[in-house]
Structure formats: structure tokens, C-alpha cells
C-alpha atoms as a PDB file:
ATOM      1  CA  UNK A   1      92.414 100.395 104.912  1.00  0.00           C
ATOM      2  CA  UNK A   2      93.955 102.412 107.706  1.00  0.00           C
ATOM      3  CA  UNK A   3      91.272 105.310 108.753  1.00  0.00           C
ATOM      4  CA  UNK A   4      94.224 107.778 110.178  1.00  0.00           C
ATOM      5  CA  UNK A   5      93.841 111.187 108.569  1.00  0.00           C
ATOM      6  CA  UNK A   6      97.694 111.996 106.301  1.00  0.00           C
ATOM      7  CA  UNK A   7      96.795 114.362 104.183  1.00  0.00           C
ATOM      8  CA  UNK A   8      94.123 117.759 104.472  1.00  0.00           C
ATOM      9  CA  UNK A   9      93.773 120.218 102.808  1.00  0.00           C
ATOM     10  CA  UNK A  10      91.816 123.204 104.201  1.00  0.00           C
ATOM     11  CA  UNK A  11      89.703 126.415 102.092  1.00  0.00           C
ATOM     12  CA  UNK A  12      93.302 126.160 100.109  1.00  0.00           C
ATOM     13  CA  UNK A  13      93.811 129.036  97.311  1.00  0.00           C
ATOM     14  CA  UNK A  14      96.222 129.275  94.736  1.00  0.00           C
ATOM     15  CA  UNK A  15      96.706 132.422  92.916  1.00  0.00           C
ATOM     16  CA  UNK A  16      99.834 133.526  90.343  1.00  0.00           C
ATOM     17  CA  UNK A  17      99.198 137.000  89.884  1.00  0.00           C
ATOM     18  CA  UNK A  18      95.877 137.706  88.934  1.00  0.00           C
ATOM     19  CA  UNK A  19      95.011 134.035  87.775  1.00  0.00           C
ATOM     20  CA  UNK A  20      93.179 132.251  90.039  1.00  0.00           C
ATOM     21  CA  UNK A  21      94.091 128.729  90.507  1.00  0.00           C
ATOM     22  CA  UNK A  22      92.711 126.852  93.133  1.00  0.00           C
ATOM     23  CA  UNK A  23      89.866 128.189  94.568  1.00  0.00           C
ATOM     24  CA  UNK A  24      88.822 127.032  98.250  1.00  0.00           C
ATOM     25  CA  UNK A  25      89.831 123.624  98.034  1.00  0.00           C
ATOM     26  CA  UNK A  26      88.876 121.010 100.770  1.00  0.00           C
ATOM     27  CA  UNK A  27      90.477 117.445 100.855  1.00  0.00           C
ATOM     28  CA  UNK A  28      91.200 114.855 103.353  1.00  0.00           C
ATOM     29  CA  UNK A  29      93.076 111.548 102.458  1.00  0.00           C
ATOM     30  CA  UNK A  30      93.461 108.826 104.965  1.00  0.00           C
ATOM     31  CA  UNK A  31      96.713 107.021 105.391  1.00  0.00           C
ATOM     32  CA  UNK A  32      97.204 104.729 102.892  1.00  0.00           C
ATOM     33  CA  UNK A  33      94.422 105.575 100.472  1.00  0.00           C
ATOM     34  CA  UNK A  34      95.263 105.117  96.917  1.00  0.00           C
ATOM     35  CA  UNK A  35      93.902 108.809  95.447  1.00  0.00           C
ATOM     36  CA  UNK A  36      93.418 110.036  91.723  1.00  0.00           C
ATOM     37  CA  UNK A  37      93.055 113.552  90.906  1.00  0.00           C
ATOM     38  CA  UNK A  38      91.759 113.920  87.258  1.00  0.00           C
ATOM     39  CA  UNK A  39      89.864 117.449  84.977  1.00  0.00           C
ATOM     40  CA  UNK A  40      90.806 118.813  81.782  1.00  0.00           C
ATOM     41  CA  UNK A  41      94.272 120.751  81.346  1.00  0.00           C
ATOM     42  CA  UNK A  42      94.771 123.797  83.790  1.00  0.00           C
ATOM     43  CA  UNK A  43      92.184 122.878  86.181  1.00  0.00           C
ATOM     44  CA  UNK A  44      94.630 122.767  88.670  1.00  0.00           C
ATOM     45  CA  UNK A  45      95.685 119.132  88.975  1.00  0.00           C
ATOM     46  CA  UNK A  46      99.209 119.720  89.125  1.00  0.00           C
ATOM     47  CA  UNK A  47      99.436 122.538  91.397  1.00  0.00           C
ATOM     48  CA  UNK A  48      97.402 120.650  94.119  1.00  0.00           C
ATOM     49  CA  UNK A  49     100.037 118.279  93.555  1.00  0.00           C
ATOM     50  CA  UNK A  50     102.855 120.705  94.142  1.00  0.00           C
ATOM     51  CA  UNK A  51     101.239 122.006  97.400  1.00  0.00           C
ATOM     52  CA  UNK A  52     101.627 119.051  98.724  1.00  0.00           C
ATOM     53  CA  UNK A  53     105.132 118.183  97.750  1.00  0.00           C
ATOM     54  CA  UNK A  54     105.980 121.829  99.471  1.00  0.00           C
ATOM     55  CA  UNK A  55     107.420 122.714  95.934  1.00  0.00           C
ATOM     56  CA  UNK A  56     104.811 126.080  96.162  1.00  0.00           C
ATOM     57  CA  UNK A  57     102.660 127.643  99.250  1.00  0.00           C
ATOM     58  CA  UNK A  58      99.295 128.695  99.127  1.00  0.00           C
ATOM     59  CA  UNK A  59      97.851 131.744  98.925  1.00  0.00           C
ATOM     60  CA  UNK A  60      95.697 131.159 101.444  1.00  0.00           C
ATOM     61  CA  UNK A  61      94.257 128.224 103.512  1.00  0.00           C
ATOM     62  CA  UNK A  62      96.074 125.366 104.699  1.00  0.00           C
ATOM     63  CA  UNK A  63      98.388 122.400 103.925  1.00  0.00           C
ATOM     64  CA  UNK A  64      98.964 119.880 106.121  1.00  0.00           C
ATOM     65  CA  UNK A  65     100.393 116.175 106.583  1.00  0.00           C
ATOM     66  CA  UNK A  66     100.227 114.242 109.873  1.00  0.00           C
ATOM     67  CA  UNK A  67      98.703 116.888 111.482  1.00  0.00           C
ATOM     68  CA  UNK A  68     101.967 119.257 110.638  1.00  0.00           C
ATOM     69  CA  UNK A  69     101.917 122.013 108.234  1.00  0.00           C
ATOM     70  CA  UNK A  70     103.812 121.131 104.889  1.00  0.00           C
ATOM     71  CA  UNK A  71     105.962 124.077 105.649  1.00  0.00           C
ATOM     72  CA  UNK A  72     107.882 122.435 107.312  1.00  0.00           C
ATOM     73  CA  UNK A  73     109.181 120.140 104.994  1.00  0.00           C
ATOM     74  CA  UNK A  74     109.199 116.572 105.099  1.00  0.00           C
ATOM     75  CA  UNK A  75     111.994 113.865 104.371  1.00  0.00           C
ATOM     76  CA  UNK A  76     109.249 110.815 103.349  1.00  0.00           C
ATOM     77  CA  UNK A  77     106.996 113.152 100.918  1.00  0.00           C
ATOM     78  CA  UNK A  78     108.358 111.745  97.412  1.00  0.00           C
ATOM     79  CA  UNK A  79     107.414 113.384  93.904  1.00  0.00           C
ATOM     80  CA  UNK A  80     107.378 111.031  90.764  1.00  0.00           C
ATOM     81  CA  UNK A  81     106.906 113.356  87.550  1.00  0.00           C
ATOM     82  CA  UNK A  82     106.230 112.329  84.020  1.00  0.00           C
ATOM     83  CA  UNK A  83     109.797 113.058  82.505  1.00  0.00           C
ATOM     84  CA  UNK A  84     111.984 110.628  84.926  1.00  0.00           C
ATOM     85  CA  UNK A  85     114.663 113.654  84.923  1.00  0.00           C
ATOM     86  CA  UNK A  86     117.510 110.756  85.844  1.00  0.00           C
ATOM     87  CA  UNK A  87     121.152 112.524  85.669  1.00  0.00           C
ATOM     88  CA  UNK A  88     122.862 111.086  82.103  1.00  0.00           C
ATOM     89  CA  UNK A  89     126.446 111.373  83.670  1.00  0.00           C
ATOM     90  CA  UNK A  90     125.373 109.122  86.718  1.00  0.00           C
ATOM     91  CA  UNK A  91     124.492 105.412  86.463  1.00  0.00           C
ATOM     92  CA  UNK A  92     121.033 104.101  87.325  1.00  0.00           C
ATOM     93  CA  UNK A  93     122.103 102.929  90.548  1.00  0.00           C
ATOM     94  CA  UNK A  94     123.832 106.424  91.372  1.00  0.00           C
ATOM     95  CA  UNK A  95     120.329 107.775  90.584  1.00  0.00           C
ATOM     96  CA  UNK A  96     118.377 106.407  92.642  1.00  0.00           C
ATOM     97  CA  UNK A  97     121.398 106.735  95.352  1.00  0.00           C
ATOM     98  CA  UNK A  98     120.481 110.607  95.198  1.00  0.00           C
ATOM     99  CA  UNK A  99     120.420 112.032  98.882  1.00  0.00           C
ATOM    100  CA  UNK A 100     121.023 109.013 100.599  1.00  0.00           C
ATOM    101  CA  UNK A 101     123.533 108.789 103.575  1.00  0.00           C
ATOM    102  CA  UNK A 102     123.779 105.613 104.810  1.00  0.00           C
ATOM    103  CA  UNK A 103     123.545 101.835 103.277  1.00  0.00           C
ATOM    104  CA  UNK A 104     123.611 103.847  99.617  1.00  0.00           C
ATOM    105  CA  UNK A 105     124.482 101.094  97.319  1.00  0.00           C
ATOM    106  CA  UNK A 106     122.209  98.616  99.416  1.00  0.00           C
ATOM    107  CA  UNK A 107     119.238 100.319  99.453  1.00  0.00           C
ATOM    108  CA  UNK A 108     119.865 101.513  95.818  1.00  0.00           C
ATOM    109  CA  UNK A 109     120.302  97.874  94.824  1.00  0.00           C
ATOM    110  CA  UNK A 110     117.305  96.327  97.115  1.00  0.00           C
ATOM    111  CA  UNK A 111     114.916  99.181  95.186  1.00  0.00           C
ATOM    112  CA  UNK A 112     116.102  97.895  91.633  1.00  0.00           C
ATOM    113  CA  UNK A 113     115.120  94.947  92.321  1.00  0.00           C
ATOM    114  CA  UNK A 114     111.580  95.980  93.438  1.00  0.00           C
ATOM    115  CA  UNK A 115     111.139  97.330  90.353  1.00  0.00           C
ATOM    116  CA  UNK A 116     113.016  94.536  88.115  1.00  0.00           C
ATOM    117  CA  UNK A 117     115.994  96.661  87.075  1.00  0.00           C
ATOM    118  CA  UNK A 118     118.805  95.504  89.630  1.00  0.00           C
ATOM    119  CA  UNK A 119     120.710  93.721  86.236  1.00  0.00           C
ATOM    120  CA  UNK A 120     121.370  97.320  84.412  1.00  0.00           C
ATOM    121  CA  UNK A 121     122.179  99.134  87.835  1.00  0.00           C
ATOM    122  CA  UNK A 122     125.392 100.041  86.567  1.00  0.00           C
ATOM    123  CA  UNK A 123     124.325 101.064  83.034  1.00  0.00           C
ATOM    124  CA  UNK A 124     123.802 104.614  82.511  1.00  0.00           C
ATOM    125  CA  UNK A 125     119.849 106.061  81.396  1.00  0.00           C
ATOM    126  CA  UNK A 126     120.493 106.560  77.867  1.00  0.00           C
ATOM    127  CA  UNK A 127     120.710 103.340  77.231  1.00  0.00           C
ATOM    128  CA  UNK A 128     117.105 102.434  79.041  1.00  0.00           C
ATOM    129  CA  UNK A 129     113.346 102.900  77.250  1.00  0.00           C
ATOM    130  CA  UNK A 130     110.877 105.212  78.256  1.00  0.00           C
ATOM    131  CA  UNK A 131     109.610 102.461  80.484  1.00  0.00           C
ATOM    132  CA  UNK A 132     113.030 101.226  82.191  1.00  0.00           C
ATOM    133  CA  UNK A 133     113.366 104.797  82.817  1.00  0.00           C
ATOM    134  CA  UNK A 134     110.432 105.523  84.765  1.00  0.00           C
ATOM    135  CA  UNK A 135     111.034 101.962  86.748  1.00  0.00           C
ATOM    136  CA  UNK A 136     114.243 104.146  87.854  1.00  0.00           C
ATOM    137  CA  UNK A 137     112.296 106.932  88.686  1.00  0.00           C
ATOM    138  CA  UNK A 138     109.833 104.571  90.903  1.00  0.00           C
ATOM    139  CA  UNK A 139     112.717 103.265  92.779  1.00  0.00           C
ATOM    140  CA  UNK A 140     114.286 106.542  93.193  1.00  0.00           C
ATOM    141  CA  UNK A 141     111.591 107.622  95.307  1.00  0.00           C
ATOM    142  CA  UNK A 142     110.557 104.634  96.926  1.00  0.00           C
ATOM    143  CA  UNK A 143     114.465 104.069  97.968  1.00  0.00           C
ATOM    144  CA  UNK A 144     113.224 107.078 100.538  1.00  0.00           C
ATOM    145  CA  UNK A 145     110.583 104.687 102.068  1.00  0.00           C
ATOM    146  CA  UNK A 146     108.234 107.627 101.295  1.00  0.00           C
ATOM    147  CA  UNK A 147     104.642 108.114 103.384  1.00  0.00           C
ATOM    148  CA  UNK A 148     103.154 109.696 100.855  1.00  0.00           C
ATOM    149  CA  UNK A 149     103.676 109.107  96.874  1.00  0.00           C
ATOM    150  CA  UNK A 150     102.750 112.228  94.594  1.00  0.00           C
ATOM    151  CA  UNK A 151     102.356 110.967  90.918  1.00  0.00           C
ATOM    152  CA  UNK A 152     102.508 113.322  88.427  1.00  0.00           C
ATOM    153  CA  UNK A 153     101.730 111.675  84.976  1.00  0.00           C
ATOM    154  CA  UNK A 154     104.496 109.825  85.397  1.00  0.00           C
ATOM    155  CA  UNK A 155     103.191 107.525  82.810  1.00  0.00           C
ATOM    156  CA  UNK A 156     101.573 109.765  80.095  1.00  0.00           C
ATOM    157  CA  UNK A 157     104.788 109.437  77.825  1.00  0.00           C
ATOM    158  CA  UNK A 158     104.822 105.945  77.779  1.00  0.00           C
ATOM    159  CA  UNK A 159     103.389 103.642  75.239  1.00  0.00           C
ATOM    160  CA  UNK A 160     100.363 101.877  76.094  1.00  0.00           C
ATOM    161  CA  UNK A 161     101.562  98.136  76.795  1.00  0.00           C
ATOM    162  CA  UNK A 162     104.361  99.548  78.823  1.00  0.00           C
ATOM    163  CA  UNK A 163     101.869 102.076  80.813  1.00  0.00           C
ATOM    164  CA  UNK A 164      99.596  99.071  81.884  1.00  0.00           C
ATOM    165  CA  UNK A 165     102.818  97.215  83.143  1.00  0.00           C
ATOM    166  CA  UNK A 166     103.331 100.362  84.910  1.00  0.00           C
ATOM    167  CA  UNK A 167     100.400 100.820  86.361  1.00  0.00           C
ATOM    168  CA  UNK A 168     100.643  97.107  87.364  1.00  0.00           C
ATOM    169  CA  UNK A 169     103.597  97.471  89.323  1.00  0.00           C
ATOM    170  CA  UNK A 170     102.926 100.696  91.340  1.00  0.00           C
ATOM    171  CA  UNK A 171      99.609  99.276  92.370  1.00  0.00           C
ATOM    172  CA  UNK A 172     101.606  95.905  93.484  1.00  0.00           C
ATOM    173  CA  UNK A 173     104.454  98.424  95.714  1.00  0.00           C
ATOM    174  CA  UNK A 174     101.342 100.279  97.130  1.00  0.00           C
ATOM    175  CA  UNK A 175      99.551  97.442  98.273  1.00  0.00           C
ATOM    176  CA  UNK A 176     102.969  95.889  99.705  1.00  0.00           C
ATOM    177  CA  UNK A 177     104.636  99.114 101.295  1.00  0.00           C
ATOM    178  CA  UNK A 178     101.012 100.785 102.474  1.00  0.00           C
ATOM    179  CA  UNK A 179     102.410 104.306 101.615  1.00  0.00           C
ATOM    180  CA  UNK A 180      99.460 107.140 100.692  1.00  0.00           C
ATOM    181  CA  UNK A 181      99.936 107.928  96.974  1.00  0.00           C
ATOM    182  CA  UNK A 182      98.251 110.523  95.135  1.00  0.00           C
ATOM    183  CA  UNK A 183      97.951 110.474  91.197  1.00  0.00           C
ATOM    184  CA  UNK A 184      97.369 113.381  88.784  1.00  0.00           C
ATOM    185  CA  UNK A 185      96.229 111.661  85.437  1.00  0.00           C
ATOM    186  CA  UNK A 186      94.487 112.516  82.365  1.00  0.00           C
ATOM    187  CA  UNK A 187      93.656 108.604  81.947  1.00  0.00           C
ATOM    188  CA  UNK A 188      90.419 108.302  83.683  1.00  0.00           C
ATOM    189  CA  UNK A 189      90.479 104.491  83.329  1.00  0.00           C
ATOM    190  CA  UNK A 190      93.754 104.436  84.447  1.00  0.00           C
ATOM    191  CA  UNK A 191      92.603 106.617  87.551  1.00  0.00           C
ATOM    192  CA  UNK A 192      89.772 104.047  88.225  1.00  0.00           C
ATOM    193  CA  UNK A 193      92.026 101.180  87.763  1.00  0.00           C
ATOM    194  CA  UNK A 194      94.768 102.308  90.410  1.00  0.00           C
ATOM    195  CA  UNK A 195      92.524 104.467  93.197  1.00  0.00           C
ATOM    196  CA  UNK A 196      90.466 104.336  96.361  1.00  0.00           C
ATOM    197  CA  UNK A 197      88.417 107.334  95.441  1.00  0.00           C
ATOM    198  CA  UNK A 198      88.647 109.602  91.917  1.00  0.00           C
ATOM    199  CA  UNK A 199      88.605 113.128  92.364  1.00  0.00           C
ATOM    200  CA  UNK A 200      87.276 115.243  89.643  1.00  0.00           C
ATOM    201  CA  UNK A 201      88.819 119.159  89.343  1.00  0.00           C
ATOM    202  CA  UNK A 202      86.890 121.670  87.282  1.00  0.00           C
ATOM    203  CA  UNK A 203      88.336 124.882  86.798  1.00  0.00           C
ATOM    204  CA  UNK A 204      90.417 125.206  90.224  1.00  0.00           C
ATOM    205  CA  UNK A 205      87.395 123.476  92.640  1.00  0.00           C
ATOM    206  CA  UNK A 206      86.455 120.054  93.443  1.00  0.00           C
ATOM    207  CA  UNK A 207      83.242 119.243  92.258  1.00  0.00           C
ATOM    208  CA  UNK A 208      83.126 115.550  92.798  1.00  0.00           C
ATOM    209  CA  UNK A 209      84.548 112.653  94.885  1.00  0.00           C
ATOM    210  CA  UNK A 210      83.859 109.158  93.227  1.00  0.00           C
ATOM    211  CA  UNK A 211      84.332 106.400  95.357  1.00  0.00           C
ATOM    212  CA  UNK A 212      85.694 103.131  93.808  1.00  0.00           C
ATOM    213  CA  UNK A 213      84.662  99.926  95.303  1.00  0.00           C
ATOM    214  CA  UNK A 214      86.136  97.261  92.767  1.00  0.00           C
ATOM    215  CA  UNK A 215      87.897  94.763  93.971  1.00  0.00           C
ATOM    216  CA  UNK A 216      91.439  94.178  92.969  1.00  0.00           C
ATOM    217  CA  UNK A 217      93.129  93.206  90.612  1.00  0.00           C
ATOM    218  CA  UNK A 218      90.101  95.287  88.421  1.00  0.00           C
ATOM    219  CA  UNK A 219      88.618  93.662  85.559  1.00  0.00           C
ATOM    220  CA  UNK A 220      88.108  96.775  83.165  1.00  0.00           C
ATOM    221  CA  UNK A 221      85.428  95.373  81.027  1.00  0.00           C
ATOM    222  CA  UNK A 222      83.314  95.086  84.524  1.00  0.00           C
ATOM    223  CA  UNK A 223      79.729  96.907  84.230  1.00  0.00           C
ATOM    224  CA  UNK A 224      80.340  99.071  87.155  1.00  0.00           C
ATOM    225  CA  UNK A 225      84.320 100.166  85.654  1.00  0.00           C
ATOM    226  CA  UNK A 226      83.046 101.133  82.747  1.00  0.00           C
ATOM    227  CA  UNK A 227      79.844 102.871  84.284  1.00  0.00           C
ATOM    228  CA  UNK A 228      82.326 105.199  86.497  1.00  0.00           C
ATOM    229  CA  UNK A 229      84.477 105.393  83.459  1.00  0.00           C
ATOM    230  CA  UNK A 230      81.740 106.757  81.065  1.00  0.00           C
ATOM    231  CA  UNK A 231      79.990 108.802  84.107  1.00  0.00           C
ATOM    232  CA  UNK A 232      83.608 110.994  84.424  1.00  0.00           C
ATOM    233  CA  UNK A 233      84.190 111.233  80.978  1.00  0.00           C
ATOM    234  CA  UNK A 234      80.788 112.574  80.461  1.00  0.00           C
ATOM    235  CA  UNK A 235      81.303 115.427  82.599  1.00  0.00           C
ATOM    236  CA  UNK A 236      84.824 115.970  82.136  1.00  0.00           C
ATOM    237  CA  UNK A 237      84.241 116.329  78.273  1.00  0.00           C
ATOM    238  CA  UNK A 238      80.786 117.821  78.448  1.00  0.00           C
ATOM    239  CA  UNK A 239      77.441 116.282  77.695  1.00  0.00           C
ATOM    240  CA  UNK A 240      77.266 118.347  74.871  1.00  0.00           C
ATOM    241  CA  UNK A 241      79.987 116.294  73.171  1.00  0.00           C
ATOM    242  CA  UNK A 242      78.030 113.700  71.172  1.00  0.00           C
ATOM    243  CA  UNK A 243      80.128 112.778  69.048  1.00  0.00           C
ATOM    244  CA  UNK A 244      83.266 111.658  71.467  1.00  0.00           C
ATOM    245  CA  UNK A 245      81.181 109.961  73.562  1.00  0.00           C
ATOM    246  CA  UNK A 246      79.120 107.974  70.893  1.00  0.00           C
ATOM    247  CA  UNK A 247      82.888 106.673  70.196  1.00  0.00           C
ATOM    248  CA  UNK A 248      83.478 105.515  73.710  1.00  0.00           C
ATOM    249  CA  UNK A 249      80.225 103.916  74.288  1.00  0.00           C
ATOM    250  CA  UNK A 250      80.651 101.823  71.149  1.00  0.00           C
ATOM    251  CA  UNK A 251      84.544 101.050  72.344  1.00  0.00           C
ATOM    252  CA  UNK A 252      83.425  99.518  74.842  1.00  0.00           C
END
């Protein structure tokens, strides 16, 4: 694993209006690090996330990627969000064409087949699952040979057959393209599965970084997965939640 800083995030706040957001956050992610961002709903997951697309600024603090602020924009930041929002009157291979200027069809076509899909390029989305849908998505932004990979649940519609195949193949164009991705998830195995580190969000601040050293391919019923797994979900759900975690104990 490359050591070069990409990503850091400095005493970053996020207000809208009077709601606080994010609240001082510090993060650093090295190039190529495989990152997970996971906390209940409205800690602030996503809007991390769309700081560092550019998509909003923050209030205060600072945003920065290569050592430039995000301000600035960037042409190899790529956002992957859950709903694959493909266009229905273009075909797949006209989606994932979007904003290209040169080579169009050939790059389209080579980043198909990185994601199996290159026989229904000229088939339009309705006519894809859930699953075939996202693979367009993938391609779409990795047709941009992207630096940096911001996932935002892309997978939490899918079924879950379909989500592991997922989750197979994005960790299989990480490892092969070495781009920095970072994941916003509510599936805290799926977090520990895919990432380099798991960061946990409570209510706007980080309040832990869990590093993950698994080896890959990860074998999920390993003793040290599922210790991870049942240390997050302990805190993320509260200790005081017996019940839940009684369940997930005996799941496992």
C-alpha cells in the first residue's frame, strides 16, 4: 500500500442553517487505501462524502486532495450513489459514454467489459436488474480512470446475493486499478469485508478509526471479522441494546 497522503480533511464543519453537521472533522487517507465510513442515519456519512466530491463546501476547515483544495474541482474524483440514475432514453453504452471526448465508444466498451456487461451495451436500462444497473453505474465512473472512488450505498438496494457479487467485483477493480475509494455503508460487515481501515461517525464527529488487517479475499466467519464486526455494532447500536445483539451473537 502506497503511503502518499490523497485525501485530508482538516477541523472540517458542516452546518445547514442552524443544524450542525459535521463538527471538527480530521481525516487523512493515503493513496490507494480502501476506506469505509459507517454510524447510524444522519451522523453525517453522506455529507463527508459530498465534501469530497466538491458537490457542497464547508463551513469551515479544509478539503483537500493531492495537496489541492477540492475547490478547485477535479476531473478523476468519481461519485457512485445508491440509485444508478442511468438516462432511460440513452443506451447503456451511451451512459457510461457521459462526458467523454475522445475514444467514446472504446473506452465505453473496454469498461463494460470490466464489469461483465459489454453483451447488453446497446440495450437500454430498463431492461437491466437492480444489479446490471449498478455494474453500469461502476463502469460509468471508472470509464473516467478516477483517483479517488466515493461510494455512496451504491449497493443498499440490491438483494443480498447480488450485493456480495458486488462487493466482489469492486474489491477485484480496486485492487487492479489502485484508485483511493471511499465507502459510506450501513453494512458494517460489508465495510469490514471491502476496507483498509473502518471509520465510525457518531453524531457529526469521528470517534473511532478501526484498522483492518485481514487478509484478502476475507473469510467472514474468521474470529477476528466477526470480533470487529460485533465490536462496531456494539457501539453503533448501543450497549444498552440487549436484545439485538443477543441475535447477532447467536447468528454467528
Amino acid at each position: 500500500m502506497k503511503s502518499q497522503q490523497h485525501v485530508h480533511m482538516k477541523d472540517v464543519h458542516k452546518s445547514f442553517g442552524n443544524k450542525s453537521v459535521l463538527k471538527g472533522m480530521n481525516l487523512t487517507i493515503n493513496k490507494g487505501e480502501f476506506i469505509s465510513i459507517v454510524g447510524k442515519s444522519g451522523c453525517g456519512k453522506s455529507t463527508l462524502l459530498r465534501l469530497l466530491a466538491g458537490l457542497d463546501k464547508p463551513t469551515l476547515g479544509e478539503v483537500s486532495i493531492g495537496g489541492e483544495s477540492v475547490s478547485k474541482g477535479f476531473e478523476d474524483v468519481r461519485i457512485m450513489f445508491q440509485n444508478g440514475r442511468l438516462l432511460p432514453w440513452k443506451t447503456v453504452a451511451q451512459n457510461v459514454a457521459l462526458g467523454l471526448q475522445e475514444k467514446a465508444e472504446e473506452k465505453a466498451a473496454n469498461a463494460l467489459q470490466q464489469v461483465y456487461l459489454l453483451d447488453r451495451k446497446d440495450e437500454w436500462p430498463s431492461v437491466l436488474s437492480g444489479g446490471q444497473q449498478q455494474r453500469v453505474s461502476l463502469a460509468r465512473a471508472l470509464v473516467h480512470s478516477p483517483s479517488l472512488l466515493l461510494l455512496d450505498e451504491p449497493l443498499g438496494a440490491l438483494d443480498a446475493l447480488t450485493r456480495l457479487e458486488m462487493q466482489q467485483l469492486i474489491e477485484a477493480l480496486w485492487q487492479e486499478k489502485q484508485f483511493t475509494a471511499v465507502l459510506v455503508t450501513h453494512d458494517i460487515e460489508e465495510a469490514i469485508a471491502l476496507s483498509d481501515k473502518v471509520i465510525l461517525i457518531e453524531e457529526g464527529e469521528m470517534i473511532r478509526s478501526y484498522p483492518i488487517e485481514l487478509q484478502r479475499p476475507r473469510k467472514r466467519t474468521d474470529k477476528y471479522f466477526v470480533g470487529i464486526l460485533e465490536e462496531i455494532l456494539q457501539r453503533v447500536l448501543g450497549y444498552e441494546n440487549k436484545e439485538l445483539q443477543l441475535q447477532v451473537n447467536e447468528s454467528r
